[in-house]
PDB file of N, CA and C in Angstrom:
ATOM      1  N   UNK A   1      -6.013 -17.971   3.357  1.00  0.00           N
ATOM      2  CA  UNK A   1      -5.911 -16.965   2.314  1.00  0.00           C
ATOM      3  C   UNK A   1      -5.565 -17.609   0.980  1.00  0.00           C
ATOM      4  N   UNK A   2      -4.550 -18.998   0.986  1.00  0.00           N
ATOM      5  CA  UNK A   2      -4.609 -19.444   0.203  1.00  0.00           C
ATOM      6  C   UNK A   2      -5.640 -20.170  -1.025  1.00  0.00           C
ATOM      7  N   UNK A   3      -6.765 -20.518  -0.128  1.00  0.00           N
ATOM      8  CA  UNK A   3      -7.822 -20.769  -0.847  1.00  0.00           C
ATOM      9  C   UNK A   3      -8.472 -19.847  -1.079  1.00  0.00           C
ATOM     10  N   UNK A   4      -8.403 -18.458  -0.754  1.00  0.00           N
ATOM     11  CA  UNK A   4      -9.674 -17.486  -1.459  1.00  0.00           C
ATOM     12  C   UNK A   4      -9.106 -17.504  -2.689  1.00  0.00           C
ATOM     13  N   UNK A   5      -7.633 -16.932  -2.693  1.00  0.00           N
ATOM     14  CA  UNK A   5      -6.844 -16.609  -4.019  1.00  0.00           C
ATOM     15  C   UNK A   5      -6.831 -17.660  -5.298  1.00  0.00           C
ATOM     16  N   UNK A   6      -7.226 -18.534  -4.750  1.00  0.00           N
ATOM     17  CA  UNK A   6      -7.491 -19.823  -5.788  1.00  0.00           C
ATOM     18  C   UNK A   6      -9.251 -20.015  -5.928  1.00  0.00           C
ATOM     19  N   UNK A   7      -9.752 -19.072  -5.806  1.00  0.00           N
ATOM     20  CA  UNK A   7     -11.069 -19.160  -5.445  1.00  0.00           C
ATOM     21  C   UNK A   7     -12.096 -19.776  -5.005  1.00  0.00           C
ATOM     22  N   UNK A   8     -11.240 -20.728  -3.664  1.00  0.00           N
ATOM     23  CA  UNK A   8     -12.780 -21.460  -2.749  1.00  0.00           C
ATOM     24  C   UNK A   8     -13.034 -20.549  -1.787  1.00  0.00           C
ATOM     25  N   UNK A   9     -14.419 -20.194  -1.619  1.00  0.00           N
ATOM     26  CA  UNK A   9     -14.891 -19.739  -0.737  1.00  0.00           C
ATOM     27  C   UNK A   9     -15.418 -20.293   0.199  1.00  0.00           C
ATOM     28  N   UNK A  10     -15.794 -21.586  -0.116  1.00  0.00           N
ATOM     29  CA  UNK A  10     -16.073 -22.307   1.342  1.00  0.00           C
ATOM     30  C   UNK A  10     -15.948 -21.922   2.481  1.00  0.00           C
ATOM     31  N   UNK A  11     -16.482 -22.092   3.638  1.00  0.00           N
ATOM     32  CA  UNK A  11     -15.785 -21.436   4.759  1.00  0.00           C
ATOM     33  C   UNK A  11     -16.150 -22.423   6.126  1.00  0.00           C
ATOM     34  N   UNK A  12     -16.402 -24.003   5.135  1.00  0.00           N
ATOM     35  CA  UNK A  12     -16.051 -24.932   6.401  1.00  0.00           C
ATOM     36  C   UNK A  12     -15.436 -25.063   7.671  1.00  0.00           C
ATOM     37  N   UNK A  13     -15.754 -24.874   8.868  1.00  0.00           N
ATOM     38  CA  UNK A  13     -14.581 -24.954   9.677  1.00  0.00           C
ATOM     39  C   UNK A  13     -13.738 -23.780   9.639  1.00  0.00           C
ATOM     40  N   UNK A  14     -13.786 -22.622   8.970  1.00  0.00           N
ATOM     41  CA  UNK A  14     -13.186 -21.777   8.703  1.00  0.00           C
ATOM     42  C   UNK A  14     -13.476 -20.776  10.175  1.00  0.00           C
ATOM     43  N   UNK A  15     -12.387 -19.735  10.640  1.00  0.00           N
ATOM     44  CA  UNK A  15     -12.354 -18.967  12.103  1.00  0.00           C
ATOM     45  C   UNK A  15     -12.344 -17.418  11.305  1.00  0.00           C
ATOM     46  N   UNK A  16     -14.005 -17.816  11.315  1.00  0.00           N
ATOM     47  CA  UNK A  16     -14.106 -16.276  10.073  1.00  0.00           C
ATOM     48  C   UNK A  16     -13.087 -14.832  10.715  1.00  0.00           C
ATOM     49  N   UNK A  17     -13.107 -14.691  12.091  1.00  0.00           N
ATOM     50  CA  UNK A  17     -12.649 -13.329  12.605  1.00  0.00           C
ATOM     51  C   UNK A  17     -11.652 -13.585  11.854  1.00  0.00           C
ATOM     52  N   UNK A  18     -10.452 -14.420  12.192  1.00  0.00           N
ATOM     53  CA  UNK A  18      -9.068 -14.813  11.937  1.00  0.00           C
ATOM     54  C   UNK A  18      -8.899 -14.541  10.171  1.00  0.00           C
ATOM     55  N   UNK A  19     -10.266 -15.000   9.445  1.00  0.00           N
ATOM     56  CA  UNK A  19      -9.848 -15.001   8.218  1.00  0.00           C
ATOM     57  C   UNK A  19      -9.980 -13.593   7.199  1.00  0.00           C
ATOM     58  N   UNK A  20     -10.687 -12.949   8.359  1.00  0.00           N
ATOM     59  CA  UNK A  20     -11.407 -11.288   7.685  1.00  0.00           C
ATOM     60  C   UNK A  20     -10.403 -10.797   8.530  1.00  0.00           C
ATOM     61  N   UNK A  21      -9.315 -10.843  10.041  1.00  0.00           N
ATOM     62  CA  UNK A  21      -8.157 -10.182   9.929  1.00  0.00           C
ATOM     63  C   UNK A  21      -7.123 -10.502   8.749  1.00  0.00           C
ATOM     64  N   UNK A  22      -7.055 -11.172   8.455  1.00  0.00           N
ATOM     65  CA  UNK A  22      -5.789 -11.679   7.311  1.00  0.00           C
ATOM     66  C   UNK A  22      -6.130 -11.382   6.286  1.00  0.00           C
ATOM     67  N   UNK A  23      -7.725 -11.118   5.588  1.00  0.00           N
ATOM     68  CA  UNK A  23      -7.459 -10.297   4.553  1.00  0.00           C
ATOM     69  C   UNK A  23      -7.270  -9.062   4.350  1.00  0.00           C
ATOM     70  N   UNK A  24      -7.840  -8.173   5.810  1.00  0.00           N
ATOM     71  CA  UNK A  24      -7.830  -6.558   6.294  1.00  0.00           C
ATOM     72  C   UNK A  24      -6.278  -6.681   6.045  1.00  0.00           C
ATOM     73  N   UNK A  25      -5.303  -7.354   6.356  1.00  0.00           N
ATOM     74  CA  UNK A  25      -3.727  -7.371   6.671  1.00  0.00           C
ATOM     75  C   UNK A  25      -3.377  -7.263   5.591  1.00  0.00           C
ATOM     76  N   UNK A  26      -4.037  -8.181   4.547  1.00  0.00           N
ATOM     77  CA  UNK A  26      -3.123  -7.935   3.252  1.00  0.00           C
ATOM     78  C   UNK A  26      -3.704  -7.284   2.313  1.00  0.00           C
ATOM     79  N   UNK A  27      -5.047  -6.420   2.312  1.00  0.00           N
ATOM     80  CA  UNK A  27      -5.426  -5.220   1.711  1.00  0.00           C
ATOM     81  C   UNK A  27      -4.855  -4.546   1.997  1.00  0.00           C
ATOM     82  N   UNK A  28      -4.265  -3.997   3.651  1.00  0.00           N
ATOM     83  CA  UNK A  28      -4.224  -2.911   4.005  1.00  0.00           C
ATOM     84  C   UNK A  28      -2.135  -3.090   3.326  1.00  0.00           C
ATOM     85  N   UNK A  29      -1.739  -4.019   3.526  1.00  0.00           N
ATOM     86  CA  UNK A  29      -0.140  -4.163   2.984  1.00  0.00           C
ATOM     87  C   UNK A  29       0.210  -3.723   1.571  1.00  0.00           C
ATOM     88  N   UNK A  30      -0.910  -3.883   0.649  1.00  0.00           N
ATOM     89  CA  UNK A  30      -1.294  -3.884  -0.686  1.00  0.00           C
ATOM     90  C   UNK A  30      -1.615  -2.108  -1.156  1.00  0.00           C
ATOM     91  N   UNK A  31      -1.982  -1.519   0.225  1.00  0.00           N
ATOM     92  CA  UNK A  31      -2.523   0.169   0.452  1.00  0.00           C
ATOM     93  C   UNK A  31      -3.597   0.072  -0.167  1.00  0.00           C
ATOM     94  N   UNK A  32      -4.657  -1.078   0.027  1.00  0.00           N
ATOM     95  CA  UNK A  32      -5.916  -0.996  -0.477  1.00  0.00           C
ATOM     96  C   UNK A  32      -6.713   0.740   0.246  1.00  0.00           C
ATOM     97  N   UNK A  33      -7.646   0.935  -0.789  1.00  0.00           N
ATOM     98  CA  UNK A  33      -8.995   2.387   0.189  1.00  0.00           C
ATOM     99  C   UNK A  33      -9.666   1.467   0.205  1.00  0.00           C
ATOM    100  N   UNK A  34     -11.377   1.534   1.012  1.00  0.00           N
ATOM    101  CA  UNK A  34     -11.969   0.853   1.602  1.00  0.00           C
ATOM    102  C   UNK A  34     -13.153   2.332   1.414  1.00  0.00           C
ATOM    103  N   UNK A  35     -14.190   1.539   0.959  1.00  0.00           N
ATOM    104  CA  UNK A  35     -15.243   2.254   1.186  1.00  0.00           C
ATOM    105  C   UNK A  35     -15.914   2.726   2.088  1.00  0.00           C
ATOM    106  N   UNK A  36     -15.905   4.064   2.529  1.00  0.00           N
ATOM    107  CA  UNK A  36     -16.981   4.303   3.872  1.00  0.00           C
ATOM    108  C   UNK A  36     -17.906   5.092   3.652  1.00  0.00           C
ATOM    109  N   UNK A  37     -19.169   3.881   3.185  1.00  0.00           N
ATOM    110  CA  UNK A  37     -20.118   4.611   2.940  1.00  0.00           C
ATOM    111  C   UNK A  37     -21.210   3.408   2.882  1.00  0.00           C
ATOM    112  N   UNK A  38     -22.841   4.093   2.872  1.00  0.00           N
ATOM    113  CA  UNK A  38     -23.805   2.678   2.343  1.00  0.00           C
ATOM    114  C   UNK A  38     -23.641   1.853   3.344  1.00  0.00           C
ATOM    115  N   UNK A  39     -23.525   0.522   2.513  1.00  0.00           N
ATOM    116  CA  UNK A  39     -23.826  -0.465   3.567  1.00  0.00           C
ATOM    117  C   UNK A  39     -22.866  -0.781   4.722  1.00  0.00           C
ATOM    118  N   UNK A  40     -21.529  -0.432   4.488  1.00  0.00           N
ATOM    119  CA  UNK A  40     -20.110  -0.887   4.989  1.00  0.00           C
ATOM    120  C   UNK A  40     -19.471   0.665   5.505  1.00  0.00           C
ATOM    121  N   UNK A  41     -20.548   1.594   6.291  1.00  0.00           N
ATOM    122  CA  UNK A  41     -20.261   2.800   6.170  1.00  0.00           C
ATOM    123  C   UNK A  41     -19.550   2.870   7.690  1.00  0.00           C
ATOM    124  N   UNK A  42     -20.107   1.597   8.605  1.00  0.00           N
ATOM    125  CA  UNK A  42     -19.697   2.038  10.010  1.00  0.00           C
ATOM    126  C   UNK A  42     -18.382   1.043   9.971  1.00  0.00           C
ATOM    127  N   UNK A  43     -18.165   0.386   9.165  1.00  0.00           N
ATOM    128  CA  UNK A  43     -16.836  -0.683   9.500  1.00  0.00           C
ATOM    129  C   UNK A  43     -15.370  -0.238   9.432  1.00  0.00           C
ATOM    130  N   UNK A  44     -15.373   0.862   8.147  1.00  0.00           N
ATOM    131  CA  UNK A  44     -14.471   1.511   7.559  1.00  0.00           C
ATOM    132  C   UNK A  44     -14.755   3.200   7.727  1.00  0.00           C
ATOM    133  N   UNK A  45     -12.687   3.549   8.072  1.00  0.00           N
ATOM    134  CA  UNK A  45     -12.410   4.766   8.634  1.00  0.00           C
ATOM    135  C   UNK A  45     -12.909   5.425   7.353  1.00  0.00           C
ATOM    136  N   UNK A  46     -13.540   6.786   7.549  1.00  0.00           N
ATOM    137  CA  UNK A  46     -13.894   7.715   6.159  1.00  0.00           C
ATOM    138  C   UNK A  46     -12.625   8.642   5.838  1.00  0.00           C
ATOM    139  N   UNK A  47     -11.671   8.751   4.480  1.00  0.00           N
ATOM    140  CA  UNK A  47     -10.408   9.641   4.445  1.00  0.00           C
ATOM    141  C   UNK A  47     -10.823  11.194   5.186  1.00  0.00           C
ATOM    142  N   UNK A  48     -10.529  11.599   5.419  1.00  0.00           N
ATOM    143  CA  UNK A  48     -10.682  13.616   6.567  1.00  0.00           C
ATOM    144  C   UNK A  48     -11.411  13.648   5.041  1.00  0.00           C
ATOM    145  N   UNK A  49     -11.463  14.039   4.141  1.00  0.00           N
ATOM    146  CA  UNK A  49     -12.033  15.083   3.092  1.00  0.00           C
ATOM    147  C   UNK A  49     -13.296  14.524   3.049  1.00  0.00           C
ATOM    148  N   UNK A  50     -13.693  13.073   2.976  1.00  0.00           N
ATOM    149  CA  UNK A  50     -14.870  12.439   3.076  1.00  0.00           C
ATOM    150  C   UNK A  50     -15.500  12.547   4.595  1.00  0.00           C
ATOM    151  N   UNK A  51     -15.305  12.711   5.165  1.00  0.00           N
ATOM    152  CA  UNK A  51     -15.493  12.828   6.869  1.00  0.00           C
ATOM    153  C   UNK A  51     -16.440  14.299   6.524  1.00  0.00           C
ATOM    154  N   UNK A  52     -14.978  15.119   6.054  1.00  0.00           N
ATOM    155  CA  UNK A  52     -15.709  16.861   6.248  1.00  0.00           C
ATOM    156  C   UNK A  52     -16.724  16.792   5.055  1.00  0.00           C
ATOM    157  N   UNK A  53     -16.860  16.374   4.381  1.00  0.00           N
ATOM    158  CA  UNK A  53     -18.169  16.264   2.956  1.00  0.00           C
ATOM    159  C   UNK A  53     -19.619  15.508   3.928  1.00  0.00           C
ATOM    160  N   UNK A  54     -19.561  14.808   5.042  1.00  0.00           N
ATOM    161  CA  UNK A  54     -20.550  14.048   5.847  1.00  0.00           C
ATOM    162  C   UNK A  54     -20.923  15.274   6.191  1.00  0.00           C
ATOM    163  N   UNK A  55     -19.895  16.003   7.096  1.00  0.00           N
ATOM    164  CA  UNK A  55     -20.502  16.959   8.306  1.00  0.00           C
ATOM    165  C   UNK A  55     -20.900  18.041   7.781  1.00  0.00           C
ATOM    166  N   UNK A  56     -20.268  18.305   6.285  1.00  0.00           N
ATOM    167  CA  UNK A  56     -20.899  19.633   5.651  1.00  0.00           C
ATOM    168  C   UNK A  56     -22.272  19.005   5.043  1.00  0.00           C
ATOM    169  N   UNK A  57     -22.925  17.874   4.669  1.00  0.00           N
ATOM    170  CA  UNK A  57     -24.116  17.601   4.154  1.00  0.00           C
ATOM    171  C   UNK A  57     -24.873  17.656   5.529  1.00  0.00           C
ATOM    172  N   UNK A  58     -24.869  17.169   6.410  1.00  0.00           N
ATOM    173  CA  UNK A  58     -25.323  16.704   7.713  1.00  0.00           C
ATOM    174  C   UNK A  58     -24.680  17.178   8.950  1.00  0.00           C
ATOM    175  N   UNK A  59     -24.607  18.406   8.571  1.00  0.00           N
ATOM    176  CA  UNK A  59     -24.349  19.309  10.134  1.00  0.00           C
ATOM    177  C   UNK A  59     -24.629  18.706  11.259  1.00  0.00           C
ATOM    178  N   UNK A  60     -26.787  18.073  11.399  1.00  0.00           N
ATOM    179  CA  UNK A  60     -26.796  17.611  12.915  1.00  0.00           C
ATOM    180  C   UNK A  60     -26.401  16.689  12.965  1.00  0.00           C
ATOM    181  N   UNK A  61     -26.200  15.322  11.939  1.00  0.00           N
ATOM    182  CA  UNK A  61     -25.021  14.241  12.154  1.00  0.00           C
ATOM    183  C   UNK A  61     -26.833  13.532  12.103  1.00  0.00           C
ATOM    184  N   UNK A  62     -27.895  13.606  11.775  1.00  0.00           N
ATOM    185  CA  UNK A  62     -29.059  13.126  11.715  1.00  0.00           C
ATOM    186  C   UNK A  62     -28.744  12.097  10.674  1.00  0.00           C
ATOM    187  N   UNK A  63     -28.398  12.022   9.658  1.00  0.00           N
ATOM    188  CA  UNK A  63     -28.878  10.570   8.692  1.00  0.00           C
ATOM    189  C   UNK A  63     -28.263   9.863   8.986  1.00  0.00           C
ATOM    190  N   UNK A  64     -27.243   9.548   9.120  1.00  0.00           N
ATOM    191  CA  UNK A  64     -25.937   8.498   8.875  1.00  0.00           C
ATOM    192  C   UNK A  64     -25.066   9.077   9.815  1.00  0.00           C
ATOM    193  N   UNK A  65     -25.840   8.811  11.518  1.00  0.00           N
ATOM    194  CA  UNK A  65     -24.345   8.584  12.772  1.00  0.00           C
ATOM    195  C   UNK A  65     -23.633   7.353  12.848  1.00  0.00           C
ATOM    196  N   UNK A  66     -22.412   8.334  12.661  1.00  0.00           N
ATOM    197  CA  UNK A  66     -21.011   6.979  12.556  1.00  0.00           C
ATOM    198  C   UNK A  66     -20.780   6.920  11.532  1.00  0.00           C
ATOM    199  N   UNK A  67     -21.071   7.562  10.416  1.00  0.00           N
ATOM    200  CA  UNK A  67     -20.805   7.047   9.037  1.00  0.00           C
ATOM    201  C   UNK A  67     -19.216   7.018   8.903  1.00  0.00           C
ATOM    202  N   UNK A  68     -18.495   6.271   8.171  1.00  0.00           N
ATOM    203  CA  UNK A  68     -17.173   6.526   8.134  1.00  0.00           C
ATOM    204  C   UNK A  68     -16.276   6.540   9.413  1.00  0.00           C
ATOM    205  N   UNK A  69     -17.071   5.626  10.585  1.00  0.00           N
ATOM    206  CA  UNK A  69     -16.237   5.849  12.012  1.00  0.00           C
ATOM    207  C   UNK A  69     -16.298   7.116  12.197  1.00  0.00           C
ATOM    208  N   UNK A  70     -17.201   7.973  12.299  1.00  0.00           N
ATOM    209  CA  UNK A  70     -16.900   9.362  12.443  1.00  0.00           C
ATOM    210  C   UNK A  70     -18.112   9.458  13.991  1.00  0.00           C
ATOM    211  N   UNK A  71     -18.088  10.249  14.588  1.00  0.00           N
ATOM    212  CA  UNK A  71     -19.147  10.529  15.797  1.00  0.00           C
ATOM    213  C   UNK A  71     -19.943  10.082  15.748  1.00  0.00           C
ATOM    214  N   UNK A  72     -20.953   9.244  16.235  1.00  0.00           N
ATOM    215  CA  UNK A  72     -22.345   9.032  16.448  1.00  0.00           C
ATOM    216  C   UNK A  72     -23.070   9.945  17.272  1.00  0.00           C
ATOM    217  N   UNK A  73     -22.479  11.312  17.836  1.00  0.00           N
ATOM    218  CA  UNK A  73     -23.194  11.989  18.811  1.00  0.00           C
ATOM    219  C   UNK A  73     -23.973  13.308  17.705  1.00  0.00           C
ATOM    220  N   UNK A  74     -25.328  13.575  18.191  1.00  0.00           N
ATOM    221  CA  UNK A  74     -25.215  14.993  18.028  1.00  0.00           C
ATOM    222  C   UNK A  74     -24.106  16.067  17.251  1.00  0.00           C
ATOM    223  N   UNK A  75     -24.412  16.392  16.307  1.00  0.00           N
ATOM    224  CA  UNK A  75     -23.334  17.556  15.600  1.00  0.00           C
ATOM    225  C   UNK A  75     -21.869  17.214  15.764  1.00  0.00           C
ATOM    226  N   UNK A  76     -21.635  15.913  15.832  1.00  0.00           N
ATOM    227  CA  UNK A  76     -20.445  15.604  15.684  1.00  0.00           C
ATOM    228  C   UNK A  76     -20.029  15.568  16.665  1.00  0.00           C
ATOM    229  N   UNK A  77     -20.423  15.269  17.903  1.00  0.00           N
ATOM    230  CA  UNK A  77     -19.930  15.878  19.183  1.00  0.00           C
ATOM    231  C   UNK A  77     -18.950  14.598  19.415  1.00  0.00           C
ATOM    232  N   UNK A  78     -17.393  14.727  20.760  1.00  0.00           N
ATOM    233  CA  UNK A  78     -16.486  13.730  20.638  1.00  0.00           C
ATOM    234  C   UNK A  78     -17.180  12.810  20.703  1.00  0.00           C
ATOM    235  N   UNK A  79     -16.513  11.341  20.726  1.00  0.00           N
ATOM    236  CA  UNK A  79     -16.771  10.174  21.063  1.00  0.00           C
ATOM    237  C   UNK A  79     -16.273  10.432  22.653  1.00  0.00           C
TER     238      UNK A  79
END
């Protein structure tokens, strides 16, 4: 982490899982939001108000299942 913050990105030898938990750790310590949407829509939780704005555009859950970690089934159906 020390080298992103100093800005090498290199990632020689680097244990990418290990290094994308440790920055999730210190966004999330920081109370970073996180986009859930587009490209990065299934990685990241969607806030409830963005969740219910999915299911009210997309009732059958047809464009974008999972968007925001939200159901991939049919009309929202559980996981």
């Amino acid at each position: 982490m020390t080298r992103l913050d100093a800005g090498d990105f290199s990632l020689n030898a680097a244990d990418v899982v290990a290094l994308k938990q440790a920055m999730m750790e210190r966004l999330d310590a920081r109370g970073a939001e996180y986009p859930a949407e587009h490209n990065v829509g299934h990685l990241f939780t969607a806030k409830p108000g963005l969740a219910a704005h999915y299911c009210a555009c997309d009732p059958t859950n047809t464009f974008n299942p999972g968007i925001g970690k939200t159901s991939r089934k049919r009309h929202y159906a559980e996981i």
